[in-house]
Every structure is written in C-alpha cells, then in structure tokens.
PDB file of N, CA and C in Angstrom:
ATOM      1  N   UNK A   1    -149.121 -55.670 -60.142  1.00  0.00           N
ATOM      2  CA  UNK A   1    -149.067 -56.997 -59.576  1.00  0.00           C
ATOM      3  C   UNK A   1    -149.495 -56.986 -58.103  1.00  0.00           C
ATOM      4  N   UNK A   2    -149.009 -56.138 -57.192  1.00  0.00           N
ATOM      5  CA  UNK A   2    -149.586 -55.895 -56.026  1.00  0.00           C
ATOM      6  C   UNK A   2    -150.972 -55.524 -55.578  1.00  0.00           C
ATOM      7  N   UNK A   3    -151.405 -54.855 -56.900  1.00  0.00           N
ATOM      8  CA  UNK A   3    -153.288 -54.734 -56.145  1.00  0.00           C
ATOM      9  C   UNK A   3    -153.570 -56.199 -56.282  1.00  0.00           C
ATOM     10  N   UNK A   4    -153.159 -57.130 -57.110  1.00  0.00           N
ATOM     11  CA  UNK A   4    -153.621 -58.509 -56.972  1.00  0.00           C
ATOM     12  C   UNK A   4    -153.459 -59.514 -56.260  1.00  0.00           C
ATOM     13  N   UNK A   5    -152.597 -59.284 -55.166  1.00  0.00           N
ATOM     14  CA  UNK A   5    -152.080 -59.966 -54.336  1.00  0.00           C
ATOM     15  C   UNK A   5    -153.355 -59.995 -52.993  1.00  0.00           C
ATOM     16  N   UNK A   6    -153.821 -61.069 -52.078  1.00  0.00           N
ATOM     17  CA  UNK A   6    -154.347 -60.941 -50.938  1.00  0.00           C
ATOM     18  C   UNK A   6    -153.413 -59.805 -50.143  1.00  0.00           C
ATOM     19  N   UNK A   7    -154.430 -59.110 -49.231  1.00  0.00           N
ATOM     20  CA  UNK A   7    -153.993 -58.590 -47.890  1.00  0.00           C
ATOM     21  C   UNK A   7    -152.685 -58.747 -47.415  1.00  0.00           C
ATOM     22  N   UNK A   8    -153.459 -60.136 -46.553  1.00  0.00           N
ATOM     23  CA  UNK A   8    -152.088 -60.913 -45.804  1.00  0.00           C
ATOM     24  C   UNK A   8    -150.969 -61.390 -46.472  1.00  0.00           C
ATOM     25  N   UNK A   9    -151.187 -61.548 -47.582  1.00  0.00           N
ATOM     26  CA  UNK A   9    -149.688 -61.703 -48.167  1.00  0.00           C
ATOM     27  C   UNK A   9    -149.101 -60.582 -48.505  1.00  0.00           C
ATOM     28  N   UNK A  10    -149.990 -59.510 -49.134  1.00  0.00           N
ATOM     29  CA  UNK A  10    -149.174 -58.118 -49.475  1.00  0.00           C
ATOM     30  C   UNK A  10    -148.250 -57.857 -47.936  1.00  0.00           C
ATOM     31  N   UNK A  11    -149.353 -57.686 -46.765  1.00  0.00           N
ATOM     32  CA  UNK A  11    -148.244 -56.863 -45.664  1.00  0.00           C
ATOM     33  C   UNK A  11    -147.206 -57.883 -45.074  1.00  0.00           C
ATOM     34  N   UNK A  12    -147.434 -59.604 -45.402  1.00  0.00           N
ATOM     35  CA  UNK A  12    -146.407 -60.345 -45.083  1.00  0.00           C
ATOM     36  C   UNK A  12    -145.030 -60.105 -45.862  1.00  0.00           C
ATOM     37  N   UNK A  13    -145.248 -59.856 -47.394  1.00  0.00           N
ATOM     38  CA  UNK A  13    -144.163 -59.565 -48.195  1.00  0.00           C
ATOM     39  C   UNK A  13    -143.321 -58.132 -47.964  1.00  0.00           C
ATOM     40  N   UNK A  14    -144.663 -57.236 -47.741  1.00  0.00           N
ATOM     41  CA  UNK A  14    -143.483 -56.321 -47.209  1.00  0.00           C
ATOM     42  C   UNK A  14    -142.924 -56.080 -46.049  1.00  0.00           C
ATOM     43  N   UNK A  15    -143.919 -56.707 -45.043  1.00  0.00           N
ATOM     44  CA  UNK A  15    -142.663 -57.187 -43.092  1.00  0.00           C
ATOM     45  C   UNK A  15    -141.052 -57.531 -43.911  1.00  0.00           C
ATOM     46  N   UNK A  16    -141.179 -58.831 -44.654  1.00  0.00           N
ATOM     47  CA  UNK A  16    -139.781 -59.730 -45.475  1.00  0.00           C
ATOM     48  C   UNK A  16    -139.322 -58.587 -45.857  1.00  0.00           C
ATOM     49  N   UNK A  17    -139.363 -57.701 -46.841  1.00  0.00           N
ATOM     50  CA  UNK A  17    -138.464 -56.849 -47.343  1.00  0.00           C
ATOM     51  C   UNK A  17    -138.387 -55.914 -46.389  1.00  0.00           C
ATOM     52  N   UNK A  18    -138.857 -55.175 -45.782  1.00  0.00           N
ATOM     53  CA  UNK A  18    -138.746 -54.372 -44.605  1.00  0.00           C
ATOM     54  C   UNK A  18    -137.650 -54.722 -43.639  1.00  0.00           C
ATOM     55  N   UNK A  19    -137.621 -56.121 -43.166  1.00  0.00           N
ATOM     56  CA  UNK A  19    -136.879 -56.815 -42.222  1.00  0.00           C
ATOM     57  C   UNK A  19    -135.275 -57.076 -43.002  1.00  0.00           C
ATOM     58  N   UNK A  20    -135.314 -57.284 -44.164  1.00  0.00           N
ATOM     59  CA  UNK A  20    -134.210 -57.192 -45.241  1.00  0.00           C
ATOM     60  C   UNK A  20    -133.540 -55.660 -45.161  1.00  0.00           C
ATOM     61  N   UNK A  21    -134.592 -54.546 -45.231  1.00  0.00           N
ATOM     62  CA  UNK A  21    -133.993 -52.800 -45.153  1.00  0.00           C
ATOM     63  C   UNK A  21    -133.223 -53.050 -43.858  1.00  0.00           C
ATOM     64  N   UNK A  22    -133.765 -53.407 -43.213  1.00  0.00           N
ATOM     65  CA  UNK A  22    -133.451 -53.310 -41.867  1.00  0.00           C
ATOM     66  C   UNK A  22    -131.749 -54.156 -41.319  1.00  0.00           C
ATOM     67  N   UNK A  23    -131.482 -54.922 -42.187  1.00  0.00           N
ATOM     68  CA  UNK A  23    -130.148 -55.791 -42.307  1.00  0.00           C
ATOM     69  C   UNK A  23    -129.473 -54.987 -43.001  1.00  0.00           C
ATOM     70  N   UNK A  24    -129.858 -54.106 -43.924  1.00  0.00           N
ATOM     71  CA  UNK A  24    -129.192 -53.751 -44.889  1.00  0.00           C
ATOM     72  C   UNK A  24    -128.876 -54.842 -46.558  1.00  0.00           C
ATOM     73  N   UNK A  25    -129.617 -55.236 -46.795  1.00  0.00           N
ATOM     74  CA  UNK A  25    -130.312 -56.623 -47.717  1.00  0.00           C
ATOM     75  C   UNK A  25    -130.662 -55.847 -48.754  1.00  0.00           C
ATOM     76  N   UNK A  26    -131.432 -54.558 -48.961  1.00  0.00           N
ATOM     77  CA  UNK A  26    -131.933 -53.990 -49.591  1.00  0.00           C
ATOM     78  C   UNK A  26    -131.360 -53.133 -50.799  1.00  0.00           C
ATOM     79  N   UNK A  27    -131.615 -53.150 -52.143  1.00  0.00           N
ATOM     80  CA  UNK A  27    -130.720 -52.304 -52.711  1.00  0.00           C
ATOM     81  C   UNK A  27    -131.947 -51.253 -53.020  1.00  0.00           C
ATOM     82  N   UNK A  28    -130.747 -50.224 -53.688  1.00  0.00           N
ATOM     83  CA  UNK A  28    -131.995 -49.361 -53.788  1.00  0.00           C
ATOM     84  C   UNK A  28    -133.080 -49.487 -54.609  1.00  0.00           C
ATOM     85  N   UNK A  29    -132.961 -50.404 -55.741  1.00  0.00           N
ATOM     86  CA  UNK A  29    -134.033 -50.712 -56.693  1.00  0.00           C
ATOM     87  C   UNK A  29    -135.481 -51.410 -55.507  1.00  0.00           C
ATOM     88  N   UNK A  30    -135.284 -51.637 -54.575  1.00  0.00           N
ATOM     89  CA  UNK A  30    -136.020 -52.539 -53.999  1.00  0.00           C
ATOM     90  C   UNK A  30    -136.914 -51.039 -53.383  1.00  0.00           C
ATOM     91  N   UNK A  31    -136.507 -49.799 -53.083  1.00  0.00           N
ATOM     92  CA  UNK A  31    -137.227 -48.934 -52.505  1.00  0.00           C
ATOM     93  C   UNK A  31    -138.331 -48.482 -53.265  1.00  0.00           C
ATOM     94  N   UNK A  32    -138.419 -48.783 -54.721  1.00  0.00           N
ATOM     95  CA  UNK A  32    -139.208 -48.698 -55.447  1.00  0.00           C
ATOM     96  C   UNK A  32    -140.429 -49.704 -55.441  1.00  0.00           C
ATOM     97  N   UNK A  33    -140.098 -50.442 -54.975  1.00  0.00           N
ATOM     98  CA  UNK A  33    -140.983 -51.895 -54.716  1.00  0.00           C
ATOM     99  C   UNK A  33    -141.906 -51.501 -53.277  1.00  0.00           C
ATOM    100  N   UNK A  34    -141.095 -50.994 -52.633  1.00  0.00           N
ATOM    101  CA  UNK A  34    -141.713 -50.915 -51.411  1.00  0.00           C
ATOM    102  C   UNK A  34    -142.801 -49.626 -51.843  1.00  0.00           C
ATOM    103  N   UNK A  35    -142.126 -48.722 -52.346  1.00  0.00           N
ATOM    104  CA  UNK A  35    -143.497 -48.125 -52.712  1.00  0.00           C
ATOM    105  C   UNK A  35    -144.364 -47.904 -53.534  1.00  0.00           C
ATOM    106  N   UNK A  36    -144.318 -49.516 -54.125  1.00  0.00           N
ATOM    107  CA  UNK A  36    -145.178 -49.961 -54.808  1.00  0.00           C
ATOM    108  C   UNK A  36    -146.286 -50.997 -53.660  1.00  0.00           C
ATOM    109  N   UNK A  37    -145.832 -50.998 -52.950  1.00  0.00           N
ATOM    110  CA  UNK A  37    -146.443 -52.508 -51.900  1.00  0.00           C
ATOM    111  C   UNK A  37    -146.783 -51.216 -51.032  1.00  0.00           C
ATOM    112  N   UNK A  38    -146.695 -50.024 -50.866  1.00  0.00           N
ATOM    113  CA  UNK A  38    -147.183 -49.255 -49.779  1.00  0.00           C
ATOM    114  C   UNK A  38    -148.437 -48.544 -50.556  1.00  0.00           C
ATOM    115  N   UNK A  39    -148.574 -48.238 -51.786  1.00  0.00           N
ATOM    116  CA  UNK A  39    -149.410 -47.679 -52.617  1.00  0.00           C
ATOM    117  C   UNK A  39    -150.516 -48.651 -52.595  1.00  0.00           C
ATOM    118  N   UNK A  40    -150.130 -50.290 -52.861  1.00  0.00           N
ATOM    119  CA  UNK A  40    -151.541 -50.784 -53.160  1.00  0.00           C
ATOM    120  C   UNK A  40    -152.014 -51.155 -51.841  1.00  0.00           C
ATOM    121  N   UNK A  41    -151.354 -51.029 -50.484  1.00  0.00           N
ATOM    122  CA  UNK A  41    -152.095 -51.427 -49.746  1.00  0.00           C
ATOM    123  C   UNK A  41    -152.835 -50.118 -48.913  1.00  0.00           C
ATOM    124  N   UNK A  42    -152.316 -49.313 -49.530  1.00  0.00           N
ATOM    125  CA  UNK A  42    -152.854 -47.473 -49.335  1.00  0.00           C
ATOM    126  C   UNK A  42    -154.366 -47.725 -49.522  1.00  0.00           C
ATOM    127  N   UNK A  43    -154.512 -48.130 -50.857  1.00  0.00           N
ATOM    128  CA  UNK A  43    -155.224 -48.394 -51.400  1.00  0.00           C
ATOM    129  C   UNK A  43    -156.273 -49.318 -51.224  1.00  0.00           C
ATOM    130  N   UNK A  44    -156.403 -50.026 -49.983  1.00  0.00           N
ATOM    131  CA  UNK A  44    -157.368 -51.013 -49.464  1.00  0.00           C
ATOM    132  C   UNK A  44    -157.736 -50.545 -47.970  1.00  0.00           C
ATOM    133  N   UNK A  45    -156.810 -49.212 -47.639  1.00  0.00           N
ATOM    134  CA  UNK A  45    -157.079 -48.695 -46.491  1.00  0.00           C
ATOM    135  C   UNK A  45    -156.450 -49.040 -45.913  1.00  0.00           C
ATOM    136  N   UNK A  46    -155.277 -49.618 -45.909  1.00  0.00           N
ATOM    137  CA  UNK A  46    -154.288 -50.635 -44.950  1.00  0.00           C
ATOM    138  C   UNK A  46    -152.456 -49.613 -44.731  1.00  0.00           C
ATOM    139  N   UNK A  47    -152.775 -48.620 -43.916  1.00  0.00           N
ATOM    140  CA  UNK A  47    -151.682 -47.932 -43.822  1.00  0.00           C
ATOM    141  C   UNK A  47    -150.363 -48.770 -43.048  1.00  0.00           C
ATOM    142  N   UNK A  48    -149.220 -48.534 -44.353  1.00  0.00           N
ATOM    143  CA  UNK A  48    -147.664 -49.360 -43.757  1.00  0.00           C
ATOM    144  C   UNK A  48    -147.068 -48.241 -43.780  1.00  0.00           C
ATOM    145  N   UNK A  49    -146.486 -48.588 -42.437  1.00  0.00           N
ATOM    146  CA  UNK A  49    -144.897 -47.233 -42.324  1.00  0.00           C
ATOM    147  C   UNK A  49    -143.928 -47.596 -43.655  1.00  0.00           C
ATOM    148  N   UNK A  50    -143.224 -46.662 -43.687  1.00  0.00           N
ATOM    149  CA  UNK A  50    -141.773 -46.646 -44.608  1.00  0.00           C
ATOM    150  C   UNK A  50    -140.740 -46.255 -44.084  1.00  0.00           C
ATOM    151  N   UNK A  51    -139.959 -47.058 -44.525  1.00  0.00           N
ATOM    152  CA  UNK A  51    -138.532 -47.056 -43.680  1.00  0.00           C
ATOM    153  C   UNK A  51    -138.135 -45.819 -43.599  1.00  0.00           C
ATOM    154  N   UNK A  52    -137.139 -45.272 -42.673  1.00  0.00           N
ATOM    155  CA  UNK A  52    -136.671 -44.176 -42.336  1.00  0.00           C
ATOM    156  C   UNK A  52    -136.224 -43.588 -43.497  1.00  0.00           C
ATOM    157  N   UNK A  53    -135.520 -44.265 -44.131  1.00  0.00           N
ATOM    158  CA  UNK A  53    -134.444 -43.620 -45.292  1.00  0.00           C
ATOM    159  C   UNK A  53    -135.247 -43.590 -46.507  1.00  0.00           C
ATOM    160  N   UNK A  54    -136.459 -44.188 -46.136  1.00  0.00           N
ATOM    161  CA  UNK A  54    -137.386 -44.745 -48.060  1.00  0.00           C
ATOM    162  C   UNK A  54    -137.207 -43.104 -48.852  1.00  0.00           C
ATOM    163  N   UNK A  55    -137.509 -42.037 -48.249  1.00  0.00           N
ATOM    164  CA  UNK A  55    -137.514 -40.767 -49.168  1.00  0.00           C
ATOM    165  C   UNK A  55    -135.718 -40.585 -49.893  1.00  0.00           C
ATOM    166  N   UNK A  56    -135.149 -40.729 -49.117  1.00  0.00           N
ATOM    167  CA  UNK A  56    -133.456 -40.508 -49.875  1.00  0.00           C
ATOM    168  C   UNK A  56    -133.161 -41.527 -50.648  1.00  0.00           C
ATOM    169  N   UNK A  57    -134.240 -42.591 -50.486  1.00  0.00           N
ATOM    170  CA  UNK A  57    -133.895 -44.016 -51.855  1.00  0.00           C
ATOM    171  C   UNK A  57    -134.618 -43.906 -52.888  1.00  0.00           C
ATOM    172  N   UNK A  58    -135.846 -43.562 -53.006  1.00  0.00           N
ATOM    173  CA  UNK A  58    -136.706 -43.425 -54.085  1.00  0.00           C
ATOM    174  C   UNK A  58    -136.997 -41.979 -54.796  1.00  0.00           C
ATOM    175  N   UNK A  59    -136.889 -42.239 -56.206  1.00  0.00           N
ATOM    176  CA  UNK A  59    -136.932 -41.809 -57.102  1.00  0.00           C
ATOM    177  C   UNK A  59    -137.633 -40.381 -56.982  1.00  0.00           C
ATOM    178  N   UNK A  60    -137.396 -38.982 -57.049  1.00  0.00           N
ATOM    179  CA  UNK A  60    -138.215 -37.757 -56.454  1.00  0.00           C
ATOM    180  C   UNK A  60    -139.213 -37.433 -56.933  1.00  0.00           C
ATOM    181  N   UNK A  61    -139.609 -38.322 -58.116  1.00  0.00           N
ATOM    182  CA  UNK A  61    -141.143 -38.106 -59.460  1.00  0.00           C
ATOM    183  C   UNK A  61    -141.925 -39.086 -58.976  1.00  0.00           C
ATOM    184  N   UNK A  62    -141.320 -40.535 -58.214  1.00  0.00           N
ATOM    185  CA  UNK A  62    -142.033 -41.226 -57.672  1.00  0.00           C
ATOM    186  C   UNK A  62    -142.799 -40.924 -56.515  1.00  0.00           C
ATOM    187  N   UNK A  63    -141.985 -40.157 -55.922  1.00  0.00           N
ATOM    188  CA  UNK A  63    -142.172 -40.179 -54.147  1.00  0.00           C
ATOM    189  C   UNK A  63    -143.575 -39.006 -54.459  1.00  0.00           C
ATOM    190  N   UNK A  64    -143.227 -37.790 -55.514  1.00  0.00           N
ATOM    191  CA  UNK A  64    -144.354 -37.302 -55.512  1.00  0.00           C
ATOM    192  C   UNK A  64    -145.389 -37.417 -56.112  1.00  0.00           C
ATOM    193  N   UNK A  65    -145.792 -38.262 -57.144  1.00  0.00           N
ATOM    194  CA  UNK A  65    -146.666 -38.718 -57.324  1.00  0.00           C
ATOM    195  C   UNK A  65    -147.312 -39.840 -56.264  1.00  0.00           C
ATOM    196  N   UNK A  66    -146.491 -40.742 -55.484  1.00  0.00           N
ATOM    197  CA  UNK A  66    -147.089 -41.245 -54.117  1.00  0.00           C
ATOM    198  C   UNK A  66    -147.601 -40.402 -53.278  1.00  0.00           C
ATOM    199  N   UNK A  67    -147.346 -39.688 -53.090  1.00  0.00           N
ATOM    200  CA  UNK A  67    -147.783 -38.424 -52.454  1.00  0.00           C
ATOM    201  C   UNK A  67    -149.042 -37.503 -52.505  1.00  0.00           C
ATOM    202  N   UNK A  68    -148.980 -37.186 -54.241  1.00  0.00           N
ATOM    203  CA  UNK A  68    -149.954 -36.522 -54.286  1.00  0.00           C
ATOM    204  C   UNK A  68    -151.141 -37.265 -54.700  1.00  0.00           C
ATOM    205  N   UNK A  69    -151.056 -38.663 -54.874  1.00  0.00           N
ATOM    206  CA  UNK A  69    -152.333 -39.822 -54.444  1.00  0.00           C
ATOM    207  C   UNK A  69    -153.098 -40.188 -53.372  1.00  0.00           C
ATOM    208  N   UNK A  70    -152.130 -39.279 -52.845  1.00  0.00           N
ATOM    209  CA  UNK A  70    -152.276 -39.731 -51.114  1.00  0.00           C
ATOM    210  C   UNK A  70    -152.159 -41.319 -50.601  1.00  0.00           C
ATOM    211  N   UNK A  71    -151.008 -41.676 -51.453  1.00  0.00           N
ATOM    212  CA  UNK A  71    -150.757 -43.154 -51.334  1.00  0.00           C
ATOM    213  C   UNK A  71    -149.549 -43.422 -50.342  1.00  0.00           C
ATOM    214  N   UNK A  72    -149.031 -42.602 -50.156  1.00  0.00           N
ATOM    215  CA  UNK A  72    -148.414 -42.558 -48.643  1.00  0.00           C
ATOM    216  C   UNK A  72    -148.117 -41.165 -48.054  1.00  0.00           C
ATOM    217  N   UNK A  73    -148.841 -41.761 -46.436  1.00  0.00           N
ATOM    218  CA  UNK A  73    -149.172 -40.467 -45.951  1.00  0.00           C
ATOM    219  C   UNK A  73    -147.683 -40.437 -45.181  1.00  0.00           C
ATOM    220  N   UNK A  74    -147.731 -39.197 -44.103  1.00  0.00           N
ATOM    221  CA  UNK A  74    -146.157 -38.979 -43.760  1.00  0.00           C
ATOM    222  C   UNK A  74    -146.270 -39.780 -42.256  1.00  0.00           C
ATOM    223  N   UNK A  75    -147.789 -39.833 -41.502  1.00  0.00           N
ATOM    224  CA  UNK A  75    -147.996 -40.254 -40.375  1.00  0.00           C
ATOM    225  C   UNK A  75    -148.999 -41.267 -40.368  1.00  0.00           C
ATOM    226  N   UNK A  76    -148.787 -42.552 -40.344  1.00  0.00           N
ATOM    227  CA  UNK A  76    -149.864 -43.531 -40.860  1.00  0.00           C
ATOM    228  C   UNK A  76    -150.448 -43.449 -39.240  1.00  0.00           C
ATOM    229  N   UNK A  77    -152.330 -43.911 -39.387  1.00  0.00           N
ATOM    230  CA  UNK A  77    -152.921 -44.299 -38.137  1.00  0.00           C
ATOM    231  C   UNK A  77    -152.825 -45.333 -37.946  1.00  0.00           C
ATOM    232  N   UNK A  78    -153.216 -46.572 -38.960  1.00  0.00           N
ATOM    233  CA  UNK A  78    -153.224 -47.526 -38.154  1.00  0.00           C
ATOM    234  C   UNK A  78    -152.328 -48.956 -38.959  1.00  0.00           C
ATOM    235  N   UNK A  79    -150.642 -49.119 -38.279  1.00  0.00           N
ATOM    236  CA  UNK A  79    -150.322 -49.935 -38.705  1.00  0.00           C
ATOM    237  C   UNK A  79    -150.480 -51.153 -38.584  1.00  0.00           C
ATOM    238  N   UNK A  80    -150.215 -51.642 -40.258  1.00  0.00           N
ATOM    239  CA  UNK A  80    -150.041 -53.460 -39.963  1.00  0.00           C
ATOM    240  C   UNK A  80    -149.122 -53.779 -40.098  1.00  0.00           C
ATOM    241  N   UNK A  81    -148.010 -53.301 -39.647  1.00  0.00           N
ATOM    242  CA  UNK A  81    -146.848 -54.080 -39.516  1.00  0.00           C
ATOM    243  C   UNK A  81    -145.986 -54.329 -38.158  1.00  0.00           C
ATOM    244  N   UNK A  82    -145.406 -55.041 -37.923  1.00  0.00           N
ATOM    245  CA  UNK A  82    -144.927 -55.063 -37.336  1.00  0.00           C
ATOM    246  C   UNK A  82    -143.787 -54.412 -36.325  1.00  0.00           C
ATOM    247  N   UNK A  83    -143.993 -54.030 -35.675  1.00  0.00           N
ATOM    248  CA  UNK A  83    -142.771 -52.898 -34.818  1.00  0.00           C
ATOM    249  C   UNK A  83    -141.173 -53.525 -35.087  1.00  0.00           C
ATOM    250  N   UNK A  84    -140.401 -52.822 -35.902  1.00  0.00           N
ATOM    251  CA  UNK A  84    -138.994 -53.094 -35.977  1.00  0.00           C
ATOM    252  C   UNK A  84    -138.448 -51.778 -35.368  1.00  0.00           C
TER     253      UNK A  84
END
C-alpha cells in the first residue's frame, strides 16, 4: 500500500506516526508499519530516520530482511523529516 502512496504524503504520514512514537502513542504493532513506510520510501531514494528504539520493537526476520535490501540504512544522508 505504501509504494502507492505520493511522496509527500508517504513522509507526511510517517512525521504523524513518528510524532505519536515520540508521545508514546505508538504500540508496537505500529513499528512494523514504520518499517514498512521506511522501506517504500527507501525505495524512491528518500532516506527517513527510525526511531531510536525501532530495532528493540520490530520483529528480528523483519529488521533483517530490511536490512539486507538495503531498505534501511543505519546512517541516512539525506533526511526528510523533520528534526524531533
């Protein structure tokens, strides 16, 4: 569902849930989402940070297969998100 989404709405939706981690809003099912919304925008060349804790929330078959896609890197260059 996320490669189909525009750009600007993909990294707007995940600022919203990001800003939600950040309240503590977030359950852990949602860390899966996020790296689903970090994969497809990997994927357009559009590197998003991940929350501090995203590796101790998500799933360890997930995280490495994100990984070994190179769908999230450990040090992004150039973010679009917003500084929290």
């Amino acid at each position: 569902m996320y490669d189909k989404l525009p750009s600007d709405f993909l990294i707007q939706f995940y600022n919203e849930v990001k800003k939600m981690n950040s309240n503590g809003l977030v359950s852990k099912s949602m860390y899966y989402e996020i790296g689903l919304i970090i994969a497809a925008a990997s994927k357009r060349g559009i590197q998003l940070d991940k929350p501090k804790d995203f590796e101790q929330n998500v799933d360890h078959e997930l995280l490495l297969e994100l990984k070994c896609r190179n769908w999230i890197n450990k040090i992004p260059n150039n973010k679009a998100t917003e500084n929290n």
